[in-house]
Protein backbone atom coordinates (compact mmCIF):
# COMPACT_ATOMS: atom_id res chain seq x y z
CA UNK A 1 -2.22 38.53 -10.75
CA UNK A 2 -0.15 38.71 -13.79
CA UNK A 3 3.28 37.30 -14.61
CA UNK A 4 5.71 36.46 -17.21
CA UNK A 5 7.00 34.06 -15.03
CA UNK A 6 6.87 30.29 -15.74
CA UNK A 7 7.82 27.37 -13.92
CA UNK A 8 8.58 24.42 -16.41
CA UNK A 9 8.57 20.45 -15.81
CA UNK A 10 10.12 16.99 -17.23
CA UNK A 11 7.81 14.28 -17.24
CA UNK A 12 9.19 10.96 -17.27
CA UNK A 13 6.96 8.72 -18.71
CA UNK A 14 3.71 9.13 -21.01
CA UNK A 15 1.61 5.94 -19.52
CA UNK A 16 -1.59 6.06 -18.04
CA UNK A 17 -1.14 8.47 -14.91
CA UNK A 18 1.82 10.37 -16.77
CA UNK A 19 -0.95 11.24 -19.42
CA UNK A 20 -3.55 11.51 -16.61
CA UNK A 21 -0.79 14.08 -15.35
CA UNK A 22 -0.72 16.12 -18.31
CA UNK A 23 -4.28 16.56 -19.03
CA UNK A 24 -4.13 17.85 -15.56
CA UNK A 25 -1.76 20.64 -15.78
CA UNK A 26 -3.27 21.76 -19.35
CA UNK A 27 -6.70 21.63 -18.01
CA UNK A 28 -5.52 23.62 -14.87
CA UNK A 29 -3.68 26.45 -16.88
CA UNK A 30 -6.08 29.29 -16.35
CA UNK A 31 -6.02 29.10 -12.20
CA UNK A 32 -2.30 28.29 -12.13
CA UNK A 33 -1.45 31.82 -11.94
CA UNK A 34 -3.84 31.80 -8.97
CA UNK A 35 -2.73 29.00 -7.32
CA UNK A 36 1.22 29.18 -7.46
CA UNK A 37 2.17 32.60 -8.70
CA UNK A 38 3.42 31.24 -12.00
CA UNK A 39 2.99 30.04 -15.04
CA UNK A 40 3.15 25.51 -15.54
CA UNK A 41 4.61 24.35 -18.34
CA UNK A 42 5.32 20.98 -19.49
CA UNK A 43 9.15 21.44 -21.27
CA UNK A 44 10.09 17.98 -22.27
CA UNK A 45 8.12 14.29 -22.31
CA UNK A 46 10.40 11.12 -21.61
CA UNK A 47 8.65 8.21 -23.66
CA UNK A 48 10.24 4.88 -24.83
CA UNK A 49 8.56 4.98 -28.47
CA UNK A 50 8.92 8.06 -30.68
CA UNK A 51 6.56 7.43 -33.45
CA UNK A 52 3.78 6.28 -31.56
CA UNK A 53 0.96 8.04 -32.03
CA UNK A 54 -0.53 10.09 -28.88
CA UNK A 55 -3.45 12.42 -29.25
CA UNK A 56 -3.32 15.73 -28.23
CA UNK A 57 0.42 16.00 -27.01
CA UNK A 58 2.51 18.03 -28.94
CA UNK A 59 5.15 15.83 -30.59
CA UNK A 60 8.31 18.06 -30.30
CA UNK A 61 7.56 17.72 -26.32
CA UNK A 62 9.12 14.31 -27.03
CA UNK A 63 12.38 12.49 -26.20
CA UNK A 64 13.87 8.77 -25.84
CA UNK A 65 17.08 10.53 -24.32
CA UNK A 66 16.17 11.13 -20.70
CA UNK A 67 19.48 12.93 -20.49
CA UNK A 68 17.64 15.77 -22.44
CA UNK A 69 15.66 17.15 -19.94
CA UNK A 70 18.16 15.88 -16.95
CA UNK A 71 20.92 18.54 -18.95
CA UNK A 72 17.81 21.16 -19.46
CA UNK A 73 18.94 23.91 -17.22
CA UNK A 74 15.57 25.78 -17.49
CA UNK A 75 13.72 22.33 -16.31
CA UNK A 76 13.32 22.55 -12.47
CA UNK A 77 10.75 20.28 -11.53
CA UNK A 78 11.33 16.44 -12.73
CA UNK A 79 7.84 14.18 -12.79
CA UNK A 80 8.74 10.41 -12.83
CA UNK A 81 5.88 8.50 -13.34
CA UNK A 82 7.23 5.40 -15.21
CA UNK A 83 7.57 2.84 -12.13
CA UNK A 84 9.99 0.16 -11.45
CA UNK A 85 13.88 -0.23 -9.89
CA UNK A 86 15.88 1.11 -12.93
CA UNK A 87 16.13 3.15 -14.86
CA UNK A 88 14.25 5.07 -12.83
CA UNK A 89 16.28 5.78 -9.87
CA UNK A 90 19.12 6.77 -12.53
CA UNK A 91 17.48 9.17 -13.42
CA UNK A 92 15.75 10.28 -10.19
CA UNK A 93 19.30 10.58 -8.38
CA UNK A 94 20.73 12.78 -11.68
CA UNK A 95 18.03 14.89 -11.73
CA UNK A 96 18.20 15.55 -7.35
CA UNK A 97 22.10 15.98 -8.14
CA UNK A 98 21.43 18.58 -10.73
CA UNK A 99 19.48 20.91 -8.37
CA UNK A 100 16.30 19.69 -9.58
CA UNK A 101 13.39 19.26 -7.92
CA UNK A 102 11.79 15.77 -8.17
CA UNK A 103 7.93 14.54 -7.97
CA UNK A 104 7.58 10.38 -8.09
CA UNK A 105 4.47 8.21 -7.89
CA UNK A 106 7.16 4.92 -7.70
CA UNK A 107 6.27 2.89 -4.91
CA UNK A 108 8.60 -0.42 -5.90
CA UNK A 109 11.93 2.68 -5.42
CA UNK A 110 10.79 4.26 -2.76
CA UNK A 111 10.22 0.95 -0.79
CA UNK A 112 13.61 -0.12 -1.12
CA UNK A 113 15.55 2.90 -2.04
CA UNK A 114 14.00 5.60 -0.35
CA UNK A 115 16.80 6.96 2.45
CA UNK A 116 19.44 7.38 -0.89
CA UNK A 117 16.56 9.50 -2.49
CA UNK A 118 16.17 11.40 0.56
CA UNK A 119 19.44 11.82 1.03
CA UNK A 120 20.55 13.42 -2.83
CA UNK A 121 17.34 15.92 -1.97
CA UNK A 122 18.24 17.18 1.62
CA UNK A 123 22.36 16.99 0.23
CA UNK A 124 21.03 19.68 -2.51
CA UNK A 125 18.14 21.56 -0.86
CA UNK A 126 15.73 20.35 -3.23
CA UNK A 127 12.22 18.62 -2.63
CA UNK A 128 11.56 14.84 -3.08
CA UNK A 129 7.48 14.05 -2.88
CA UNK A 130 5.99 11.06 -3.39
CA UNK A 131 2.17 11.91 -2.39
CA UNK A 132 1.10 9.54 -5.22
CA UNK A 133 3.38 6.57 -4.23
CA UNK A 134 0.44 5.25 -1.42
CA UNK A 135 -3.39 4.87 -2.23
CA UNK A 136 -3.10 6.83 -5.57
CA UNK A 137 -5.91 9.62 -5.01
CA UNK A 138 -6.04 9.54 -0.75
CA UNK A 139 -4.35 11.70 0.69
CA UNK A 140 -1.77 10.07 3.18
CA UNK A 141 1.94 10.90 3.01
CA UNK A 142 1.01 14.45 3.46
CA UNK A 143 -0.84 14.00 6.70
CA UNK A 144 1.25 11.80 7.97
CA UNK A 145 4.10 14.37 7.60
CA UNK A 146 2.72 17.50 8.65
CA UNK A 147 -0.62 17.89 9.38
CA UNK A 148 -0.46 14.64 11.72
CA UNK A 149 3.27 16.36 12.82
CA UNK A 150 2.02 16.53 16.06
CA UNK A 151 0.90 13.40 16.75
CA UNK A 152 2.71 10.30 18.28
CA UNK A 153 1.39 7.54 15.87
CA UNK A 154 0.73 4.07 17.17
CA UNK A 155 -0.93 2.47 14.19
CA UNK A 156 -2.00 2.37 10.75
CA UNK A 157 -3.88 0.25 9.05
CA UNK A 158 -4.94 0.26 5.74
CA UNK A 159 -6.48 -1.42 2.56
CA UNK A 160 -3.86 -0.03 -0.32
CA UNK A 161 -4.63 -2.41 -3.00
CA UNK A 162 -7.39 -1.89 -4.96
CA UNK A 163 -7.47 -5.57 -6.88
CA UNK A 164 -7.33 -7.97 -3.87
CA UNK A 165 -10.26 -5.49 -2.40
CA UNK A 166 -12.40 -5.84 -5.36
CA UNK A 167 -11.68 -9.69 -5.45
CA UNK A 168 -12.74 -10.05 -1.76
CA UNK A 169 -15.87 -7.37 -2.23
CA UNK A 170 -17.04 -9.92 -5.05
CA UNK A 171 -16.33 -13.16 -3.03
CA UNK A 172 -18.08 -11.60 -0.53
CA UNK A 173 -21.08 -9.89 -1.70
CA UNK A 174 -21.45 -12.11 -5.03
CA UNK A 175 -20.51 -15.34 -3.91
CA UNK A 176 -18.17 -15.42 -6.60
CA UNK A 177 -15.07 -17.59 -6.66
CA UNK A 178 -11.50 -16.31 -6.16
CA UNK A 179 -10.87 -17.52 -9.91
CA UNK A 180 -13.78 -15.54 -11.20
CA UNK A 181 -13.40 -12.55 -9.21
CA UNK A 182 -9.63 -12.40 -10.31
CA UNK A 183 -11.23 -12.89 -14.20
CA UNK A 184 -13.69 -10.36 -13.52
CA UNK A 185 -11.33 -7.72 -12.42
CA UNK A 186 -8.97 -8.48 -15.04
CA UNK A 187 -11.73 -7.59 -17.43
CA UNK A 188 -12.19 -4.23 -15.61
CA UNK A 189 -8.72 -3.27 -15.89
CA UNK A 190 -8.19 -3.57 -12.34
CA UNK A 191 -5.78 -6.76 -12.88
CA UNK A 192 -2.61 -6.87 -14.32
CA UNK A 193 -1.56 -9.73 -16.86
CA UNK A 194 -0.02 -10.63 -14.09
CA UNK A 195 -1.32 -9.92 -10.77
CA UNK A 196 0.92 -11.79 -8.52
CA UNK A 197 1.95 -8.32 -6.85
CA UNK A 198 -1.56 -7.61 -6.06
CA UNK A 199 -3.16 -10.90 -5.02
CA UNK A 200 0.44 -12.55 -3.61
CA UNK A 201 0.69 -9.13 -1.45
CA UNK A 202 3.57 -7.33 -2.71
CA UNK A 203 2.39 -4.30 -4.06
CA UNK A 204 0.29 -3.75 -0.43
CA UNK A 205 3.61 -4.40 1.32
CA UNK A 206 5.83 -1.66 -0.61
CA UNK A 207 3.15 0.76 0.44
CA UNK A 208 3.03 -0.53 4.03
CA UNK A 209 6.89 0.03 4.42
CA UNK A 210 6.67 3.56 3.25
CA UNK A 211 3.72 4.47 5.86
CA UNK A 212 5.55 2.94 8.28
CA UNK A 213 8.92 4.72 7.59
CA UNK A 214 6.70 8.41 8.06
CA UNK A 215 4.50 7.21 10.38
CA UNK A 216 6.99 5.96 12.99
CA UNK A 217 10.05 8.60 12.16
CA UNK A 218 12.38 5.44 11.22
CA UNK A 219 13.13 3.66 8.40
CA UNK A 220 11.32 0.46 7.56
CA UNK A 221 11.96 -1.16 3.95
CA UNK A 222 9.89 -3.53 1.67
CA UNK A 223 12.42 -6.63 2.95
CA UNK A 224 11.39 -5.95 6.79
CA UNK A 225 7.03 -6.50 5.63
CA UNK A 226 6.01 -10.17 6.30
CA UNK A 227 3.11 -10.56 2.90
CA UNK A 228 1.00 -12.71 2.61
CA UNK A 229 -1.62 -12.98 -0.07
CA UNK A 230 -5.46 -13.58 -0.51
CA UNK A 231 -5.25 -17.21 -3.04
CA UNK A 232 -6.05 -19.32 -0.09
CA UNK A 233 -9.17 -17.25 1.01
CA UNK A 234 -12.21 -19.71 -0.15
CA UNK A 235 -16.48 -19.61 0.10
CA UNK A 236 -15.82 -21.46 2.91
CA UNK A 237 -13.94 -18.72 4.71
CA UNK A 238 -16.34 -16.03 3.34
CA UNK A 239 -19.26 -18.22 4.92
CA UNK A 240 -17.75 -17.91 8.23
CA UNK A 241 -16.61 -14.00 8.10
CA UNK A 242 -20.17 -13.58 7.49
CA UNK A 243 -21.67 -15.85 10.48
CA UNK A 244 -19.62 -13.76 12.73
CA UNK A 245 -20.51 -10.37 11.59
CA UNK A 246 -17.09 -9.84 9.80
CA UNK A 247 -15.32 -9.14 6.62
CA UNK A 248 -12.04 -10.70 5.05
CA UNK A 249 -9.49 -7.83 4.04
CA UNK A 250 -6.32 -7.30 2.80
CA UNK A 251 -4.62 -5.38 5.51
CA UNK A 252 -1.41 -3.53 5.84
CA UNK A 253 -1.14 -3.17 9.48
CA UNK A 254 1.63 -1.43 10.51
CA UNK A 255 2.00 -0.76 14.55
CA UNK A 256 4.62 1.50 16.68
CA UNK A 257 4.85 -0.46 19.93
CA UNK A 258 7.44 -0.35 23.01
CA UNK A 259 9.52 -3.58 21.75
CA UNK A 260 9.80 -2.20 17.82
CA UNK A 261 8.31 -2.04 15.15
CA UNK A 262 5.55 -4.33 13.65
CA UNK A 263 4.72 -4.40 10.05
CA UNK A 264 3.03 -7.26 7.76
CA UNK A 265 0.08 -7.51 4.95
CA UNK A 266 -1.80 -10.50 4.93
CA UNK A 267 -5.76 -11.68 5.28
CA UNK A 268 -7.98 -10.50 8.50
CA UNK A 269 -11.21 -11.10 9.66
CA UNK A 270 -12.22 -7.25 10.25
CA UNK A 271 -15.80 -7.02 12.48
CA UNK A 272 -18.51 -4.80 10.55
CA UNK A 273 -18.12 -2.08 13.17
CA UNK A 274 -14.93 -1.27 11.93
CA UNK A 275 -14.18 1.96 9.60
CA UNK A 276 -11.93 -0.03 7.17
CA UNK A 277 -14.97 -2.93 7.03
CA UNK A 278 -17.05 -1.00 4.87
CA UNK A 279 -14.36 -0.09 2.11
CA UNK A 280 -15.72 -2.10 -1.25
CA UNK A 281 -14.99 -2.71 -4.70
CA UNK A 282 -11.46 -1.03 -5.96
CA UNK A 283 -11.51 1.69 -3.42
CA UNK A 284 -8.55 1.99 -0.70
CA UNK A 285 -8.77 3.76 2.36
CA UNK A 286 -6.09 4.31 5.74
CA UNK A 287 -6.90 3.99 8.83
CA UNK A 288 -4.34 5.78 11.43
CA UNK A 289 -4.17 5.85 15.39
CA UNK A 290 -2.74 9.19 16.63
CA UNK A 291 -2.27 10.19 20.89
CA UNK A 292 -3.53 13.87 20.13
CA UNK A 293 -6.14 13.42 17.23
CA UNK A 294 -7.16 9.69 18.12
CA UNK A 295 -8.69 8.01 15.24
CA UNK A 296 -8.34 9.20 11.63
CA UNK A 297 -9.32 7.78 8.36
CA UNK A 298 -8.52 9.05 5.28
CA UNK A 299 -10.77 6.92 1.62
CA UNK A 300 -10.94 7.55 -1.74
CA UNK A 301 -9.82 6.16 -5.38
CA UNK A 302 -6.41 3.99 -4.91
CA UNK A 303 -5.81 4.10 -8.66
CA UNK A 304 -6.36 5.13 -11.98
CA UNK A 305 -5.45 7.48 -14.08
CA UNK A 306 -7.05 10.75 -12.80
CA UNK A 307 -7.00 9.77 -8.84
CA UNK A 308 -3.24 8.97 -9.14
CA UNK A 309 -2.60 11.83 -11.08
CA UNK A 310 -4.60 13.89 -8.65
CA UNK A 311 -2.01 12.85 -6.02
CA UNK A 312 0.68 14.00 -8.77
CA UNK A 313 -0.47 17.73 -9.15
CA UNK A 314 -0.78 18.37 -5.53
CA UNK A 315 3.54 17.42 -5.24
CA UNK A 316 3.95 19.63 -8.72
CA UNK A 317 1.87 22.61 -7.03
CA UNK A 318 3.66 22.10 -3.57
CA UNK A 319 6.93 22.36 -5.35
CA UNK A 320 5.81 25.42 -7.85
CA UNK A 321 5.07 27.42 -4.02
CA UNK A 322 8.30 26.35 -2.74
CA UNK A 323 10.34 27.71 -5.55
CA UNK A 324 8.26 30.73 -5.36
CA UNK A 325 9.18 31.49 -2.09
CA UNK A 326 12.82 29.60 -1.95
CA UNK A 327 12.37 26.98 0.22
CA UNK A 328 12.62 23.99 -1.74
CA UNK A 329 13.98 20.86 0.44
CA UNK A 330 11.84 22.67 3.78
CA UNK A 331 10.60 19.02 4.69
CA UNK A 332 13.15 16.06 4.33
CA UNK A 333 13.43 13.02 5.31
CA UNK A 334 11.86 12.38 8.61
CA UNK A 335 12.69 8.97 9.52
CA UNK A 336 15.16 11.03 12.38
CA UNK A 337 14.38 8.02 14.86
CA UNK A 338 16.35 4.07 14.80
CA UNK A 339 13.62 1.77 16.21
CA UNK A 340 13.88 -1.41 15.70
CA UNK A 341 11.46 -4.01 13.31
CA UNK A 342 9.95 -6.70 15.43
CA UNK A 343 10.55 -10.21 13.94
CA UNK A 344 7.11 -11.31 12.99
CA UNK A 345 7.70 -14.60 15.07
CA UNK A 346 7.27 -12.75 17.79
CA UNK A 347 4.28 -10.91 16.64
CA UNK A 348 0.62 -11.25 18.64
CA UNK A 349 -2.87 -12.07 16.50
CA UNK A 350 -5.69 -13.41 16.81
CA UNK A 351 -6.24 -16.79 14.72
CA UNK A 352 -9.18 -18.12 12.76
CA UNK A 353 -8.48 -21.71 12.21
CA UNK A 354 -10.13 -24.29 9.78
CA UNK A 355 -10.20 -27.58 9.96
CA UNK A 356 -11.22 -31.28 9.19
CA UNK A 357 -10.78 -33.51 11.47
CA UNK A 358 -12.03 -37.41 12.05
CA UNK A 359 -15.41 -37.27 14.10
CA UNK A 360 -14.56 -39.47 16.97
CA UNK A 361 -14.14 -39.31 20.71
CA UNK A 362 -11.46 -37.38 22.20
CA UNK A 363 -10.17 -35.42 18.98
CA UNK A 364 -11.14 -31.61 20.29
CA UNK A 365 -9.36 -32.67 23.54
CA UNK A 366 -5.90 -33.97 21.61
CA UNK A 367 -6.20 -30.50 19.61
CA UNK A 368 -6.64 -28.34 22.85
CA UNK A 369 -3.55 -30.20 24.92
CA UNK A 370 -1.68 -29.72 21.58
CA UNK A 371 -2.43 -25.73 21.85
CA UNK A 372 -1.81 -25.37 25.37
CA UNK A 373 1.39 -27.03 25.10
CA UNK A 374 2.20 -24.34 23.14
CA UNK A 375 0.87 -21.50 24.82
CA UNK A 376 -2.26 -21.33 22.46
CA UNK A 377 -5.50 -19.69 24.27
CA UNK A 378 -8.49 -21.03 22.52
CA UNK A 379 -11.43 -18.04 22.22
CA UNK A 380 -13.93 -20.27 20.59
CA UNK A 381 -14.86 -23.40 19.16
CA UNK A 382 -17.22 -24.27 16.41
CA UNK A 383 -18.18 -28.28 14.84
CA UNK A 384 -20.03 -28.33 11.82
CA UNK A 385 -20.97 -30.34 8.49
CA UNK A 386 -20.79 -33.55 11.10
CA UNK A 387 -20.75 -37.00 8.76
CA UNK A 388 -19.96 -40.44 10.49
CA UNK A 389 -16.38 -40.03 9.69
CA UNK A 390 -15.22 -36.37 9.58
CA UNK A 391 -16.33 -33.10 10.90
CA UNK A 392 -15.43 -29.52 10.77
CA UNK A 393 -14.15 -27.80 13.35
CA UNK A 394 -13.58 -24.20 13.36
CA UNK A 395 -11.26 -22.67 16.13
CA UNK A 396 -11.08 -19.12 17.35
CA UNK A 397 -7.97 -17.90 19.40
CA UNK A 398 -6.80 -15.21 21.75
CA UNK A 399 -4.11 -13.53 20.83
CA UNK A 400 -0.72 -15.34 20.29
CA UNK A 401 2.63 -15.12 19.12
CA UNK A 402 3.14 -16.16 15.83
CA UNK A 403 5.97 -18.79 16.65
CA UNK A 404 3.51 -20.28 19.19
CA UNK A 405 0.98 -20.77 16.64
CA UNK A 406 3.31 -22.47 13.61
CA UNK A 407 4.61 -25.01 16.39
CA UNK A 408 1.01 -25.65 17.15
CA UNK A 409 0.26 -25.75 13.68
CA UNK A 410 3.14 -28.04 12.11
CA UNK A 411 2.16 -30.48 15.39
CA UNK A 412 -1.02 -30.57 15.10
CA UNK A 413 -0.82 -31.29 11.22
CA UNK A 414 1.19 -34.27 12.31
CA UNK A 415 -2.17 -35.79 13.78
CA UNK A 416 -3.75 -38.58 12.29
CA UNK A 417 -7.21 -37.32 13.41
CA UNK A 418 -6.94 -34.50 11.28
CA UNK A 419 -7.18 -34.71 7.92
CA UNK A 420 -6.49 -31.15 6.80
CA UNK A 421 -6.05 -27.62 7.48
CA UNK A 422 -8.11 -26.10 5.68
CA UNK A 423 -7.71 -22.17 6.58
CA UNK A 424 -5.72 -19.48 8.95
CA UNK A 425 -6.57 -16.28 8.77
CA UNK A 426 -5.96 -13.81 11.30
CA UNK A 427 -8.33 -11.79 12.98
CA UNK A 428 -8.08 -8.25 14.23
């Protein structure tokens, strides 16, 4: 197949994946005939410092006026790949308004901004991906929006975050502290300077809304996740997961269920027999619950340059075949539906409950009264490291709202038999 024809792109942003992104289409050039019926070509490159130095970009590709390749009427496919609020949906919402097409990896926008996105595409026929905005490399927003079409989806789960799972995987498997973990993976490149939106939960919970907006057909946004980080998880938690055959993950767990909507990250005790239990180190995987094509699980890379750009090309390509064939915007927004999001008061888990308490007569019974007062089913109970004055107890729950439980919990910290609280975690 030969052609004069080329298709040519803006790429906003020259950081780690937007380089990863054009090594990609340069290394790809010889197939891309092949593969979209076109030529690629990279037109203009949006980067905040002009006389930096970058090897093996061609330095009149450059501009610090994004305006440039907004205004460039031969540009028709915009790459933003520079993250963050503003200016970045600015720019996004000129370029859908100028006919352009648009191809984001931005998470933190799309989390809180998506249905105005969505709606500047559909309003000008365009196409608005965002393949690379969940689990970098995995596939997931695709599936979810057409080859899982056919599916009424009733959960997904997943491990998004690639730092809190490599912290854990060392806690676990090393016996390494939370501290040195964190140090260790800050070493690798894993953590941020700061990594409060990784360990605190934040960046899991932006990607939990958006899987939740395509898997459930309604909109769900970053303010509607309960998070909940991994800086309390200790040995002594680890210990346990182990004694009972489990693991401690960072979950999203997103579920579609009859009363609305439920959606949170935070801690669980996962049992080894699940998929998602065997996911280590900085890898990210989704687990998803369909009526026609049951379970599903979809693992790979969650970040990095080449993974995330990976996600990237396969939005560019998409959007090269859709101009070919003039029918940009096909799939919009899909969130057609208006469920509602549960309060996560009134949310049911499963508890894992650490505690101190005085070793004396009578102080499992108090605890147990206190728990059926409020509607608390204890599973299991465990006493150990016994000394003449304190003990551990360990409690195990069925499954209970989550209002039930804090009552429980701010009474029975009220006790004077027990000393301290040391852990909850949920459990799957």
């Amino acid at each position: 197949m030969q052609s004069d024809k080329t298709i040519k792109a803006g790429l906003l942003g020259l950081g780690t994946v937007g380089g990863g992104v054009y090594k990609l289409i340069q290394r790809g050039q010889k197939e891309m005939m092949q593969k979209i019926g076109a030529n690629l070509e990279v037109a203009k490159i949006l980067v905040h410092n002009m006389n930096k130095k970058r090897e093996g970009i061609d330095a009149s590709l450059l501009t610090d006026q994004w305006e440039d390749i907004i205004q460039d009427d031969e540009i028709q496919i915009v790459i933003e790949v520079m993250g963050g609020i503003e200016p970045a949906r600015t720019m996004i919402l000129a370029a859908l308004n100028a006919g352009k097409n648009v191809v984001s990896a931005n998470k933190d926008l799309i989390a809180e901004h998506g249905r105005e996105l969505f709606d500047a595409a559909e309003r000008n026929h365009v196409d608005f991906l965002f393949e690379a905005a969940v689990a970098g490399g995995i596939p997931i927003i695709r599936p979810l929006k057409q080859c899982l079409a056919g599916n009424e989806i009733s959960e997904v789960i997943g491990i998004v975050n690639g730092t809190t799972n490599y912290i854990l995987t060392k806690m676990f498997e090393e016996n390494m502290s939370f501290e040195a973990a964190l140090a260790k993976a800050t070493e690798l490149g894993y953590a941020e300077a700061d990594p409060t939106a990784d360990v605190e939960g934040l960046d899991a919970g932006r990607k939990a809304a958006i899987m939740a907006s395509i898997a459930f057909h309604s909109r769900v946004v970053f303010s509607d996740v309960y998070t909940e980080g991994i800086t309390k998880i200790t040995a002594e938690d680890i210990s346990y997961a182990k004694e009972f055959d489990s693991v401690i993950k960072l979950l999203a767990v997103a579920h579609n269920t009859e009363s609305g909507i439920e959606v949170a990250v935070h801690p669980m005790m996962l049992g080894r027999e699940h998929p998602l239990a065997s996911v280590r180190d900085s890898f990210n995987a989704v687990f998803v619950h369909g009526d026609a094509v049951d379970d599903a699980m979809f693992y790979g890379r969650g970040a990095g340059e080449f993974p995330t750009a990976s996600a990237v090309m396969g939005d560019i390509i998409d959007v090269c075949r859709n101009l070919e064939y003039q029918c940009t915007g096909r799939i919009s927004c899909t969130c057609y539906r208006e469920t509602p999001i549960k309060q996560f008061d009134d949310v049911k888990n499963k508890f894992f409950l650490r505690m101190q308490v005085a070793n004396e007569p009578g102080v499992l019974a108090r605890i147990a009264q206190v728990f059926g007062d409020h509607k608390v089913s204890i599973a299991r109970v465990i006493q150990k490291n016994a000394t003449e004055k304190s003990a551990e107890l360990v409690i195990v729950t069925e499954k209970v709202k989550e209002y039930h439980m804090q009552d429980a919990m701010n009474e029975i910290q009220q006790m004077e038999s027990v000393k301290e609280v040391s852990s909850v975690i949920r459990e799957y």
